[in-house]
PDB file of N, CA and C in Angstrom:
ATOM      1  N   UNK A   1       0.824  -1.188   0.000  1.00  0.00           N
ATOM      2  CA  UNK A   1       0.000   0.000   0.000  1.00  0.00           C
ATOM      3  C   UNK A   1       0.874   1.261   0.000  1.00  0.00           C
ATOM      4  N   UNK A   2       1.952   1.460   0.674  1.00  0.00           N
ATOM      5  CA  UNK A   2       2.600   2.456   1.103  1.00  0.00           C
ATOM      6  C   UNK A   2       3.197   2.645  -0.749  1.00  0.00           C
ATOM      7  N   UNK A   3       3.758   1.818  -0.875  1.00  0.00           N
ATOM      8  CA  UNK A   3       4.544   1.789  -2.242  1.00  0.00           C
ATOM      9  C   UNK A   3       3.701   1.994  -3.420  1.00  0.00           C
ATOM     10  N   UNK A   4       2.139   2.443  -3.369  1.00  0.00           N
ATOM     11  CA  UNK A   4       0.897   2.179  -4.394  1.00  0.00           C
ATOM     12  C   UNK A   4       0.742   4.394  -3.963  1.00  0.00           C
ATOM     13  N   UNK A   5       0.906   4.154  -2.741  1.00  0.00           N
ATOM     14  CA  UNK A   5       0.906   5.676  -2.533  1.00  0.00           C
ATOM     15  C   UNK A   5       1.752   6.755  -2.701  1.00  0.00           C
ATOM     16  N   UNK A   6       2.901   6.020  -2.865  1.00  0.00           N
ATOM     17  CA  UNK A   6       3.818   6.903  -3.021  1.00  0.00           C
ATOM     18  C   UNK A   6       4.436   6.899  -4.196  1.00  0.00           C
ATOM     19  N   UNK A   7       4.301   5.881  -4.885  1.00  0.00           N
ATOM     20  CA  UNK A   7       4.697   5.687  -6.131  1.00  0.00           C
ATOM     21  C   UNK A   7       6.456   5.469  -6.351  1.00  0.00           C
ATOM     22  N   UNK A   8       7.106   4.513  -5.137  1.00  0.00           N
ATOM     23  CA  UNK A   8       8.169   4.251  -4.950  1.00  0.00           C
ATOM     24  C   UNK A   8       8.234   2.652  -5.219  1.00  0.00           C
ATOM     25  N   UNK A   9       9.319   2.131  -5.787  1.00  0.00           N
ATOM     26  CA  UNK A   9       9.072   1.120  -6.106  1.00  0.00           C
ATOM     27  C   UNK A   9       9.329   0.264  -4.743  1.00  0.00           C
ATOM     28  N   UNK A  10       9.936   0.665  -3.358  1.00  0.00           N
ATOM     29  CA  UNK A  10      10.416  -0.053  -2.609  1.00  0.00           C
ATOM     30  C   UNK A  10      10.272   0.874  -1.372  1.00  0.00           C
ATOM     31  N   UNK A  11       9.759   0.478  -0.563  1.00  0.00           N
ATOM     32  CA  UNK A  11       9.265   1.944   0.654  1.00  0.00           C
ATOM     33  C   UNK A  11       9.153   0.754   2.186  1.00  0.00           C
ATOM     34  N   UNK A  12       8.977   1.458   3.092  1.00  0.00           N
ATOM     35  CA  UNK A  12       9.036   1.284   4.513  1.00  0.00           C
ATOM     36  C   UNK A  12       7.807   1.995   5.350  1.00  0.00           C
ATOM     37  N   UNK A  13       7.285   1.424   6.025  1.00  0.00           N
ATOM     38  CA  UNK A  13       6.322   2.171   7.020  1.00  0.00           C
ATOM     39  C   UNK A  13       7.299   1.572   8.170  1.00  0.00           C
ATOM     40  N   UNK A  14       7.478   2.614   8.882  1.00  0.00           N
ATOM     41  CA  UNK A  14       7.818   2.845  10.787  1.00  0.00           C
ATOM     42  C   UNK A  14       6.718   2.906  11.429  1.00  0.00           C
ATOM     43  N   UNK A  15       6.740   1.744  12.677  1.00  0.00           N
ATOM     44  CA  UNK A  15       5.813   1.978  13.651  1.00  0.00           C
ATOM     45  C   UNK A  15       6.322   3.369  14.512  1.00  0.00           C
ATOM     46  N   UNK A  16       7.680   4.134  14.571  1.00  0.00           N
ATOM     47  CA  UNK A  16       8.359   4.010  15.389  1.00  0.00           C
ATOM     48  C   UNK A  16       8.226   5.861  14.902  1.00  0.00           C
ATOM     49  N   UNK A  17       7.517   6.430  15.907  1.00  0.00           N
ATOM     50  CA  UNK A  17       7.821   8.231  15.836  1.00  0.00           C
ATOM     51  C   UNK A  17       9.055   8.295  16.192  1.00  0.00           C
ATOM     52  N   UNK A  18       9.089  10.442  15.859  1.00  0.00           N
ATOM     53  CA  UNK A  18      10.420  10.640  15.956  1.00  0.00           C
ATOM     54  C   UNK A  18      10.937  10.706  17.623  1.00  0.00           C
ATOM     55  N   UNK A  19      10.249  10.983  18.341  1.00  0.00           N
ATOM     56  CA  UNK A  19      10.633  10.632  19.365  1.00  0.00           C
ATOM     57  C   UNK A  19      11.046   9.231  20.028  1.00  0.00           C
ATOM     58  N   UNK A  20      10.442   7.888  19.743  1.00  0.00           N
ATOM     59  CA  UNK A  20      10.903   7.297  20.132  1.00  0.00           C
ATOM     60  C   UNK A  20      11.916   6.365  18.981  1.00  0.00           C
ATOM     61  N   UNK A  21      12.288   7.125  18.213  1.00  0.00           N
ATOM     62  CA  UNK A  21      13.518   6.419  16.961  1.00  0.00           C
ATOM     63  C   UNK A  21      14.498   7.845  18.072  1.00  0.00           C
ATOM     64  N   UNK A  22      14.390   8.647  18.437  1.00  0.00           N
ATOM     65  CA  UNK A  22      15.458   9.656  18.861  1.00  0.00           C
ATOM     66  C   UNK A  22      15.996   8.563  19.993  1.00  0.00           C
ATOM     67  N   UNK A  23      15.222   7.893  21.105  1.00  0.00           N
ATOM     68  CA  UNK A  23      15.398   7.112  22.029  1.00  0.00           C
ATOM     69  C   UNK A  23      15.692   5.880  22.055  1.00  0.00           C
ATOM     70  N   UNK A  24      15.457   5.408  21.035  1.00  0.00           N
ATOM     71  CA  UNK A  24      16.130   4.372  20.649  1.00  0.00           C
ATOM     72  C   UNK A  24      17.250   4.295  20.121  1.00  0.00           C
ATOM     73  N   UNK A  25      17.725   5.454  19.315  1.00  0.00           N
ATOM     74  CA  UNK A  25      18.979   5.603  18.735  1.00  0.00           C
ATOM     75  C   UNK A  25      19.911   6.022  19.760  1.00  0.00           C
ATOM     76  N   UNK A  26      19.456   6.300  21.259  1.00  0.00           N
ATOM     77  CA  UNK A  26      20.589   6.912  22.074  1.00  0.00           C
ATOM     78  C   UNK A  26      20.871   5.295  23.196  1.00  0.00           C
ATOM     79  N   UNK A  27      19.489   4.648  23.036  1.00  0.00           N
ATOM     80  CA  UNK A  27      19.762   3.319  23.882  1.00  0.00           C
ATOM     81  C   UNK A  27      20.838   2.213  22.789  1.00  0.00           C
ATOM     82  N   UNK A  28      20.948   2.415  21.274  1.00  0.00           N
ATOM     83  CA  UNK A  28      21.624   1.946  20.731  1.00  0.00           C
ATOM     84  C   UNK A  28      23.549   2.210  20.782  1.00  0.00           C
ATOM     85  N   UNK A  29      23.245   4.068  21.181  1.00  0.00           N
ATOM     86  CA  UNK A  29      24.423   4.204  21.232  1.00  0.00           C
ATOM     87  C   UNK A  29      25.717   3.398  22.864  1.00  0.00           C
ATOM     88  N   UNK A  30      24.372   3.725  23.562  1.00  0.00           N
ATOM     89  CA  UNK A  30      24.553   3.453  24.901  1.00  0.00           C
ATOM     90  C   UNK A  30      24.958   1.663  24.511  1.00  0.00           C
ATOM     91  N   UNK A  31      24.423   1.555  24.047  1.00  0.00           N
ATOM     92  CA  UNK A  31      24.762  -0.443  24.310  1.00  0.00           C
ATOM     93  C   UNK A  31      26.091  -1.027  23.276  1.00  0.00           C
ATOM     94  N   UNK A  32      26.264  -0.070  22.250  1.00  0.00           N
ATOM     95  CA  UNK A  32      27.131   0.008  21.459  1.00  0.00           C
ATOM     96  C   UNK A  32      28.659  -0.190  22.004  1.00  0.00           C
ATOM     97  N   UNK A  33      28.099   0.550  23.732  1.00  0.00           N
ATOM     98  CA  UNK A  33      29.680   1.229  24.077  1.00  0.00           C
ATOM     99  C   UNK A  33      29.568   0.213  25.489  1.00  0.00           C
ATOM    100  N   UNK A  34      29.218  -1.023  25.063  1.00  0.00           N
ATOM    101  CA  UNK A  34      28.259  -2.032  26.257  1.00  0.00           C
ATOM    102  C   UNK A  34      27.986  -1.305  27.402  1.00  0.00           C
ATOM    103  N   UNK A  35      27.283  -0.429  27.712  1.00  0.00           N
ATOM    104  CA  UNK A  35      27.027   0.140  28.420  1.00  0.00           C
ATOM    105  C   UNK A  35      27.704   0.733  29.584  1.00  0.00           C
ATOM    106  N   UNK A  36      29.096   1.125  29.059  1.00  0.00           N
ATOM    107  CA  UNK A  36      29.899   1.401  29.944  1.00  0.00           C
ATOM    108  C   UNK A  36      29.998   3.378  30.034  1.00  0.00           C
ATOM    109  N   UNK A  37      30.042   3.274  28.935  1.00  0.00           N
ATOM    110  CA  UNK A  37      29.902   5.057  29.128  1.00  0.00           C
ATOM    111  C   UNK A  37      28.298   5.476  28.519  1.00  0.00           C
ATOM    112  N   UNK A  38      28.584   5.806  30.499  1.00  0.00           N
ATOM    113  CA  UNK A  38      26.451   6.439  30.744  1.00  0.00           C
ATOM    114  C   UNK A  38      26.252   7.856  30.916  1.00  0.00           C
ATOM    115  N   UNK A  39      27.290   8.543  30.127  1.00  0.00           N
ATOM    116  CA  UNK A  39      26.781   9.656  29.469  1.00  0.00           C
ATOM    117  C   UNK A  39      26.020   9.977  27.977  1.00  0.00           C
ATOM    118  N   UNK A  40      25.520  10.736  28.006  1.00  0.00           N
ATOM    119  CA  UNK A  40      24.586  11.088  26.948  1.00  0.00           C
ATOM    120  C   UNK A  40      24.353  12.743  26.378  1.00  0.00           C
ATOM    121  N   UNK A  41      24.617  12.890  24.986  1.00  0.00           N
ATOM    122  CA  UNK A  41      24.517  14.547  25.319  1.00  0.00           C
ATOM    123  C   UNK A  41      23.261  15.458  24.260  1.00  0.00           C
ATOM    124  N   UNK A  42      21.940  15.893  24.815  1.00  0.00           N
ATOM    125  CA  UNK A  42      21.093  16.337  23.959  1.00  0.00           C
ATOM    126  C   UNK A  42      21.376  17.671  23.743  1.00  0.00           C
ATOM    127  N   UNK A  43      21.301  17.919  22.657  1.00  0.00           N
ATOM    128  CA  UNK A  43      21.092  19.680  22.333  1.00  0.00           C
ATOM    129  C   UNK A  43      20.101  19.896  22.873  1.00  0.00           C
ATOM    130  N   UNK A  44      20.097  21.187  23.370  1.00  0.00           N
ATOM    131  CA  UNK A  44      18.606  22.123  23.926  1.00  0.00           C
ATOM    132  C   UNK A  44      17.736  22.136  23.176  1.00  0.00           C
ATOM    133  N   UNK A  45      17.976  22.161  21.827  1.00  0.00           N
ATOM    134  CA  UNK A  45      17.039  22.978  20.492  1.00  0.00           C
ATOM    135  C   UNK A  45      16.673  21.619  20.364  1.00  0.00           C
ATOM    136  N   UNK A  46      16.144  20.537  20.570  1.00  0.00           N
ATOM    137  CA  UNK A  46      15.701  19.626  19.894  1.00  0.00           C
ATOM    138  C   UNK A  46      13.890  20.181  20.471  1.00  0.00           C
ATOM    139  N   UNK A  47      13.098  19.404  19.690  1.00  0.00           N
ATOM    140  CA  UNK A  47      11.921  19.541  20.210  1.00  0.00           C
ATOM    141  C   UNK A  47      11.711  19.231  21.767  1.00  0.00           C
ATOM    142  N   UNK A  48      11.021  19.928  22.342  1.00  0.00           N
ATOM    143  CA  UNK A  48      10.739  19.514  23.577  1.00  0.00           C
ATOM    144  C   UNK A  48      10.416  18.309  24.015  1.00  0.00           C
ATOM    145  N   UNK A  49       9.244  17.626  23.421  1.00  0.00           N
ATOM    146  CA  UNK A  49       8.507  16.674  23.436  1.00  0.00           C
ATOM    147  C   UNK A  49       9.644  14.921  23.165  1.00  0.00           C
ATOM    148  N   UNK A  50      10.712  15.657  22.351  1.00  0.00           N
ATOM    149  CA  UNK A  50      11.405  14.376  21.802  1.00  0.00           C
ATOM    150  C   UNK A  50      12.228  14.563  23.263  1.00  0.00           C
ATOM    151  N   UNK A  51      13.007  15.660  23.663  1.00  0.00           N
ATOM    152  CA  UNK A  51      13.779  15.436  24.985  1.00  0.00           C
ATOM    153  C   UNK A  51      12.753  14.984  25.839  1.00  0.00           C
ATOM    154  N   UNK A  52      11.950  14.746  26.170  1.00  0.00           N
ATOM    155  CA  UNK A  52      10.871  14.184  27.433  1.00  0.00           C
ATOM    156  C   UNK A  52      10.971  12.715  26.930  1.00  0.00           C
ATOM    157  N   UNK A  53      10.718  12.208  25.441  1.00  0.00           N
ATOM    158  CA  UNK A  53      11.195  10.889  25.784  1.00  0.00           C
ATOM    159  C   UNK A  53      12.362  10.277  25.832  1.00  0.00           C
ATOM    160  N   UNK A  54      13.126  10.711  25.353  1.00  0.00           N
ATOM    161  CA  UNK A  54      15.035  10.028  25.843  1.00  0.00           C
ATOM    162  C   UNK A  54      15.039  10.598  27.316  1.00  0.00           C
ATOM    163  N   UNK A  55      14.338  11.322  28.488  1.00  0.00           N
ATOM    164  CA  UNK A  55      14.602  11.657  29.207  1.00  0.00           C
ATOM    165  C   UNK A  55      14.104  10.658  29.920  1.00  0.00           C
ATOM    166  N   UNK A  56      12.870   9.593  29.669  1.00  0.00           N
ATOM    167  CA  UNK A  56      12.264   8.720  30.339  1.00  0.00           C
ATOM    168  C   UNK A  56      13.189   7.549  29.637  1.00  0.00           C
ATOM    169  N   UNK A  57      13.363   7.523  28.658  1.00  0.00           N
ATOM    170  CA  UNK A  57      14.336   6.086  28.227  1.00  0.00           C
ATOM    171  C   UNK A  57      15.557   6.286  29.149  1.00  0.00           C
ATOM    172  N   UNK A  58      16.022   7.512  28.999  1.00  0.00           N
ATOM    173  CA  UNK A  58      17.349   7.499  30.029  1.00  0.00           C
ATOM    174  C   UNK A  58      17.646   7.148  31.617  1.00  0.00           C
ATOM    175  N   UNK A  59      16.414   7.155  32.015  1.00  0.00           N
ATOM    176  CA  UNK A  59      15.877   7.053  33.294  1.00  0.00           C
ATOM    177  C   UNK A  59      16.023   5.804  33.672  1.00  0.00           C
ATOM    178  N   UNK A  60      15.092   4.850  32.224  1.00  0.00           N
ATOM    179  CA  UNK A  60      15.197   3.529  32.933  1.00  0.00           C
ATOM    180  C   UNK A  60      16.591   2.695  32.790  1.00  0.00           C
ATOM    181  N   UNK A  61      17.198   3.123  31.639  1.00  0.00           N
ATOM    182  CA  UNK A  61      18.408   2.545  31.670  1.00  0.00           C
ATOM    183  C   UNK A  61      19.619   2.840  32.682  1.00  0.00           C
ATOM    184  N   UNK A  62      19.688   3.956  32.946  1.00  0.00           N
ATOM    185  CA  UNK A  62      20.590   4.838  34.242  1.00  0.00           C
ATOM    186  C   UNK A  62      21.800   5.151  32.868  1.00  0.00           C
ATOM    187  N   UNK A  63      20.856   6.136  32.234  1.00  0.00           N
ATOM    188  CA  UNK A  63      21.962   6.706  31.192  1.00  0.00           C
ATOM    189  C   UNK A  63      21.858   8.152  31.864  1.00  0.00           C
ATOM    190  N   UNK A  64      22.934   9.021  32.106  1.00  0.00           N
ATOM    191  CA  UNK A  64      22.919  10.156  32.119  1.00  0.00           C
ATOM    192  C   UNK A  64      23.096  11.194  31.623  1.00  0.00           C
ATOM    193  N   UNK A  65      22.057  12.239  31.408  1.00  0.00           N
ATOM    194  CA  UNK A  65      21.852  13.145  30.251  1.00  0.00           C
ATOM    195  C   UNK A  65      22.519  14.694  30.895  1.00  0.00           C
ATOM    196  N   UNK A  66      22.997  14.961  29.616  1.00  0.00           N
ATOM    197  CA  UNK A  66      23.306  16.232  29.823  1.00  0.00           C
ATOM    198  C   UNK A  66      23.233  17.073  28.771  1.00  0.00           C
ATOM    199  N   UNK A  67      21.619  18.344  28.909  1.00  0.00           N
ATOM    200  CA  UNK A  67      20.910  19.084  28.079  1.00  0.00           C
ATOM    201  C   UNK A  67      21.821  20.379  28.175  1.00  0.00           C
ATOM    202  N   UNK A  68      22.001  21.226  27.009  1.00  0.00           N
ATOM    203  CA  UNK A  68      22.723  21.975  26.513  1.00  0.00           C
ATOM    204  C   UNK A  68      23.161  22.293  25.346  1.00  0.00           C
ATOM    205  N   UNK A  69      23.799  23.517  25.251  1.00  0.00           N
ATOM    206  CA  UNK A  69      24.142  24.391  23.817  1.00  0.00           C
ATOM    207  C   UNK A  69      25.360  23.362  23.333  1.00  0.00           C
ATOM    208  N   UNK A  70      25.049  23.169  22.139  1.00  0.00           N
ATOM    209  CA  UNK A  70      26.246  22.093  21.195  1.00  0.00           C
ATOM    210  C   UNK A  70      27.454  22.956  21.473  1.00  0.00           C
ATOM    211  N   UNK A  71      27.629  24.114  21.801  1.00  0.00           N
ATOM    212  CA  UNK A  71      29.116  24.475  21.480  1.00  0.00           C
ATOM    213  C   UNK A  71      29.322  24.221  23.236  1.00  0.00           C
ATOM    214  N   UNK A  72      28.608  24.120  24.066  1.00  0.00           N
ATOM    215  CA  UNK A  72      29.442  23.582  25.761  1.00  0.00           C
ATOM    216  C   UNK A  72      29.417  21.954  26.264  1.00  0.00           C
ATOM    217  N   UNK A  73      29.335  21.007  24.921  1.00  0.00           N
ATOM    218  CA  UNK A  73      29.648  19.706  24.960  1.00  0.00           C
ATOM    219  C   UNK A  73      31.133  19.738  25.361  1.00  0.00           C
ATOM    220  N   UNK A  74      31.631  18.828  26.962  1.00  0.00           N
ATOM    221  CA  UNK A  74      33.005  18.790  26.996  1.00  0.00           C
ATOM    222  C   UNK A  74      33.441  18.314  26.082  1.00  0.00           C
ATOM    223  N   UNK A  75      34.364  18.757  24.671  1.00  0.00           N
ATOM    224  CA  UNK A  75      35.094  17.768  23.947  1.00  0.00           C
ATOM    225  C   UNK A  75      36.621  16.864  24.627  1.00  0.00           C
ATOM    226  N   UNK A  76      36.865  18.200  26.016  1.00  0.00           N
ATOM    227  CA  UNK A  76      38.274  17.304  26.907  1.00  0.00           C
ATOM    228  C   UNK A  76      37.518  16.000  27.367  1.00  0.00           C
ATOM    229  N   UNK A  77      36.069  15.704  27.510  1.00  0.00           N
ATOM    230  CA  UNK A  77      35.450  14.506  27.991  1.00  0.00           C
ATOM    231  C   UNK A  77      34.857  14.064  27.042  1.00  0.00           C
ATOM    232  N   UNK A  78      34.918  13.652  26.397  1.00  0.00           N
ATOM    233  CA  UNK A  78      34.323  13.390  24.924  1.00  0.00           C
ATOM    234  C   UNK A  78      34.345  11.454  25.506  1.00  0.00           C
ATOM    235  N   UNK A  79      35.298  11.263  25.981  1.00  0.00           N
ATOM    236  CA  UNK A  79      35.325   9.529  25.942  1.00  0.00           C
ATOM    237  C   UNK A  79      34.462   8.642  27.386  1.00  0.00           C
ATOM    238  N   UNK A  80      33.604   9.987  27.736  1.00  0.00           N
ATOM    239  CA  UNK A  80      33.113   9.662  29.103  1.00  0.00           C
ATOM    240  C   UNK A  80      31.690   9.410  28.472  1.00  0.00           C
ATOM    241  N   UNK A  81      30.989   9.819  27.199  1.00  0.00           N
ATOM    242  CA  UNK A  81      29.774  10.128  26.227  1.00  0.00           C
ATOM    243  C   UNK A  81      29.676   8.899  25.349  1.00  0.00           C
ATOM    244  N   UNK A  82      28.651   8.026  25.178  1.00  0.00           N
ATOM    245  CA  UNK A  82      28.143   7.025  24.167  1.00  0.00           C
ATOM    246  C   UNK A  82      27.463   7.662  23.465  1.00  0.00           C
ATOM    247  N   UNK A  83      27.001   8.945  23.317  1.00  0.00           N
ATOM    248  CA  UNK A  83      26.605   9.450  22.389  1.00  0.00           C
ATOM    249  C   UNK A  83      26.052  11.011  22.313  1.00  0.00           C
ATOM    250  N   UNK A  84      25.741  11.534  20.995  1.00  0.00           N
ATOM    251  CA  UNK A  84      25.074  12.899  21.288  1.00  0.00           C
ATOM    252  C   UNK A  84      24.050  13.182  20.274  1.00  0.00           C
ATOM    253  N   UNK A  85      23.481  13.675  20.779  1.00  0.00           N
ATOM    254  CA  UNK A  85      21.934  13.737  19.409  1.00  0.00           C
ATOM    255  C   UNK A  85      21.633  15.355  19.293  1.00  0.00           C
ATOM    256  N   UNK A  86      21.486  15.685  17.798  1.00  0.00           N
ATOM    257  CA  UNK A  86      20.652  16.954  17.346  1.00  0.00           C
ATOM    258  C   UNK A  86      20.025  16.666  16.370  1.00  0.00           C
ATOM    259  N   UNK A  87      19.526  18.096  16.360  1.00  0.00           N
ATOM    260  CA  UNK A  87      17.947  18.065  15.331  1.00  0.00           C
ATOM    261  C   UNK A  87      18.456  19.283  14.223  1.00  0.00           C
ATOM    262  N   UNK A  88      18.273  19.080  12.815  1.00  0.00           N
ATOM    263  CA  UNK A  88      18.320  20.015  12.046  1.00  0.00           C
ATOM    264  C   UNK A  88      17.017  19.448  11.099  1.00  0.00           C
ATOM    265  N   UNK A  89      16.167  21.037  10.331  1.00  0.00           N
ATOM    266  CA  UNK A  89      16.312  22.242  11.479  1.00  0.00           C
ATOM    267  C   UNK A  89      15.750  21.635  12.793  1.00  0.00           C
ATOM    268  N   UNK A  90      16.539  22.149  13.569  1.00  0.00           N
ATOM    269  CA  UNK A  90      15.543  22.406  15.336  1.00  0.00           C
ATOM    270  C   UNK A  90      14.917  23.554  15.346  1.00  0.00           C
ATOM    271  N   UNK A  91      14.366  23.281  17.234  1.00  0.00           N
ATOM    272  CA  UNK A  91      13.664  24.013  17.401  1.00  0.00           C
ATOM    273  C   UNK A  91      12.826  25.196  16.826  1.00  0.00           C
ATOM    274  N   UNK A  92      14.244  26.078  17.185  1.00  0.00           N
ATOM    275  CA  UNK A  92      14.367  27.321  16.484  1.00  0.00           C
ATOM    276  C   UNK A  92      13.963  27.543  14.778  1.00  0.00           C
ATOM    277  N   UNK A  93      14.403  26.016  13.792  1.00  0.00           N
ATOM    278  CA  UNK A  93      14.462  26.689  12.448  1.00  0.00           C
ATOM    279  C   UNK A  93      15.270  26.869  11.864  1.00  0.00           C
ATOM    280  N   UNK A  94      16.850  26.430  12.544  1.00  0.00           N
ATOM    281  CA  UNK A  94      17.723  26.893  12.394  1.00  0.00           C
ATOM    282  C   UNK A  94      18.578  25.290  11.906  1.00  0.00           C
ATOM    283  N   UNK A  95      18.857  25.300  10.052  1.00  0.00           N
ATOM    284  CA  UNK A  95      19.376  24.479   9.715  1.00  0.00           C
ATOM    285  C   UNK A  95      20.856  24.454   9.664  1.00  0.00           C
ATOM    286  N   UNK A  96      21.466  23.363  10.328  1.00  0.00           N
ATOM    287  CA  UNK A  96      22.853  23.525  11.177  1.00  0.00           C
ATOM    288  C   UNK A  96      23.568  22.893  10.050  1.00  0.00           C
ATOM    289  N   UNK A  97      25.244  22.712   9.692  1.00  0.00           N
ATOM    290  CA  UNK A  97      25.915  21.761   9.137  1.00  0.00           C
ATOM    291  C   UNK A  97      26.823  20.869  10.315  1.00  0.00           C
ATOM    292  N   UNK A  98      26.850  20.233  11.027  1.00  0.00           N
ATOM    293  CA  UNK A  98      27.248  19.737  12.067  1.00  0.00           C
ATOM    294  C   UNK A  98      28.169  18.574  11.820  1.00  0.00           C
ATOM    295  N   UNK A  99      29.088  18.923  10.213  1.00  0.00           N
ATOM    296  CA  UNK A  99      30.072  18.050   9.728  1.00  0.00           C
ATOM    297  C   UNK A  99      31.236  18.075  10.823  1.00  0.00           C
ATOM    298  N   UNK A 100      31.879  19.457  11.231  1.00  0.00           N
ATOM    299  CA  UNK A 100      32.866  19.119  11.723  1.00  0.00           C
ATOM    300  C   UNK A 100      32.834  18.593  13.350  1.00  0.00           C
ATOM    301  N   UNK A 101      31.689  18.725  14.134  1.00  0.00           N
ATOM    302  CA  UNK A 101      31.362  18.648  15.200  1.00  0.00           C
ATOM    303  C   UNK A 101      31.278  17.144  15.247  1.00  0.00           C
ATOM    304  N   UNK A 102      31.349  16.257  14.161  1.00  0.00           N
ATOM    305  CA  UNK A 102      30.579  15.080  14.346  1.00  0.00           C
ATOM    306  C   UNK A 102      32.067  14.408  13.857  1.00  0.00           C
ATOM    307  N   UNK A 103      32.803  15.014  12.996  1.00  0.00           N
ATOM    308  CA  UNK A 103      34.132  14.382  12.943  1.00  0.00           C
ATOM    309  C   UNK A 103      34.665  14.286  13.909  1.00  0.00           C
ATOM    310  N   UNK A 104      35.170  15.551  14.921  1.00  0.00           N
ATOM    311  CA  UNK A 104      35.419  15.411  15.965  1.00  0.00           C
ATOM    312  C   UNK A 104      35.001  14.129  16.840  1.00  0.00           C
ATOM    313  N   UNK A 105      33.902  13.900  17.187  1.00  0.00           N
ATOM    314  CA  UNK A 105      33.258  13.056  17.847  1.00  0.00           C
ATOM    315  C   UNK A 105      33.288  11.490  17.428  1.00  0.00           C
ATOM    316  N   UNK A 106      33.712  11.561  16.176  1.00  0.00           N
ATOM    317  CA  UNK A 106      34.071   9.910  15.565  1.00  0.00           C
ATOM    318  C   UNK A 106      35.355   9.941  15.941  1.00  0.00           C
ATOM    319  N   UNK A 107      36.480  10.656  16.498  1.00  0.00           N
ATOM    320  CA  UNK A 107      37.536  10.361  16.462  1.00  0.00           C
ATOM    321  C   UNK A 107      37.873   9.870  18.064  1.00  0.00           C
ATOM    322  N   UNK A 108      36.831  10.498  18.999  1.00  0.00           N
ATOM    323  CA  UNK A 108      36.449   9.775  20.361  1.00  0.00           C
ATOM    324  C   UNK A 108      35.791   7.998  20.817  1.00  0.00           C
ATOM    325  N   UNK A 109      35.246   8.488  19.418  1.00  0.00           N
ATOM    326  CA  UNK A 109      34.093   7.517  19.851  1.00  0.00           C
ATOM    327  C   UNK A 109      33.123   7.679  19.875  1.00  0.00           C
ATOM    328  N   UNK A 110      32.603   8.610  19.771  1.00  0.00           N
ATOM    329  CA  UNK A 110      31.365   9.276  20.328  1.00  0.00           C
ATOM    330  C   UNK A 110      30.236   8.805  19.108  1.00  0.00           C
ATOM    331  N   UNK A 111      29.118   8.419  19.462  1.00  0.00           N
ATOM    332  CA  UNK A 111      28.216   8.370  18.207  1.00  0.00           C
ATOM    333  C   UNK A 111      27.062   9.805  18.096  1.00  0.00           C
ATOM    334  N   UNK A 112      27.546   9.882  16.670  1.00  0.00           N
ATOM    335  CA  UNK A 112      26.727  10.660  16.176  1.00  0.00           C
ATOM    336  C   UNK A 112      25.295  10.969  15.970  1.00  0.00           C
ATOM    337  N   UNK A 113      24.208  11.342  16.763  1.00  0.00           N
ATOM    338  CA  UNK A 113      22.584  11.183  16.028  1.00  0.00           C
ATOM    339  C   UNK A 113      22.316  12.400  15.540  1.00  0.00           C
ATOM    340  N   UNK A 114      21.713  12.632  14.577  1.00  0.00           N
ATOM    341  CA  UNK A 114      21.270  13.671  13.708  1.00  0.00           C
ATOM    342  C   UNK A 114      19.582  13.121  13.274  1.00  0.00           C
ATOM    343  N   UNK A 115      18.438  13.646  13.916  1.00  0.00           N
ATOM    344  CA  UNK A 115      16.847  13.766  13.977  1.00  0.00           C
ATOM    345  C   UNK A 115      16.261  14.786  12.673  1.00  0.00           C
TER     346      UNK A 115
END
């Protein structure tokens, strides 16, 4: 049906909103790093609604979050983080290029999410 509607020869339906693909992608990062580094880092600007659910996924796993402006991510702690997630555009509207921020962060370890 999806593929009759869209007129794609090969398509996907997700059960899975953006909020809980945002939360799942940070419990992926988290297990990635076997759950040893239980830091986590959200941009502010993401939708509200999506930080309320990685804030309850984070909860149950005992991942710890730390909400804030992308440019006051410790990069001297970068290897203490399983991961960091933003939104372009976010909040604001404001479409980011977040190439070099994310190189950086592959060279830690760090996994990249982009919403």
């Amino acid at each position: 049906m999806i593929s009759e509607l869209t007129g794609l020869a090969i398509s996907n339906a997700s059960l899975l909103d953006e909020a809980t693909s945002a939360a799942e992608a940070m419990s992926m990062a988290f297990n990635i790093h076997s759950q040893k580094r239980k830091k986590f880092f959200v941009s502010e600007s993401i939708f509200p609604q999506i930080i309320d659910v990685i804030k309850t996924r984070a909860l149950l796993a005992e991942i710890t979050l730390h909400i804030g402006k992308l440019e006051d991510f410790p990069m001297n702690k970068a290897e203490e983080y399983c991961g960091l997630i933003v939104q372009t555009p976010d909040n604001h509207g404001t479409l980011k290029d977040h190439s070099e921020l994310f190189n950086h962060l592959r060279e830690k370890d760090v996994r990249s999410i982009i919403i």
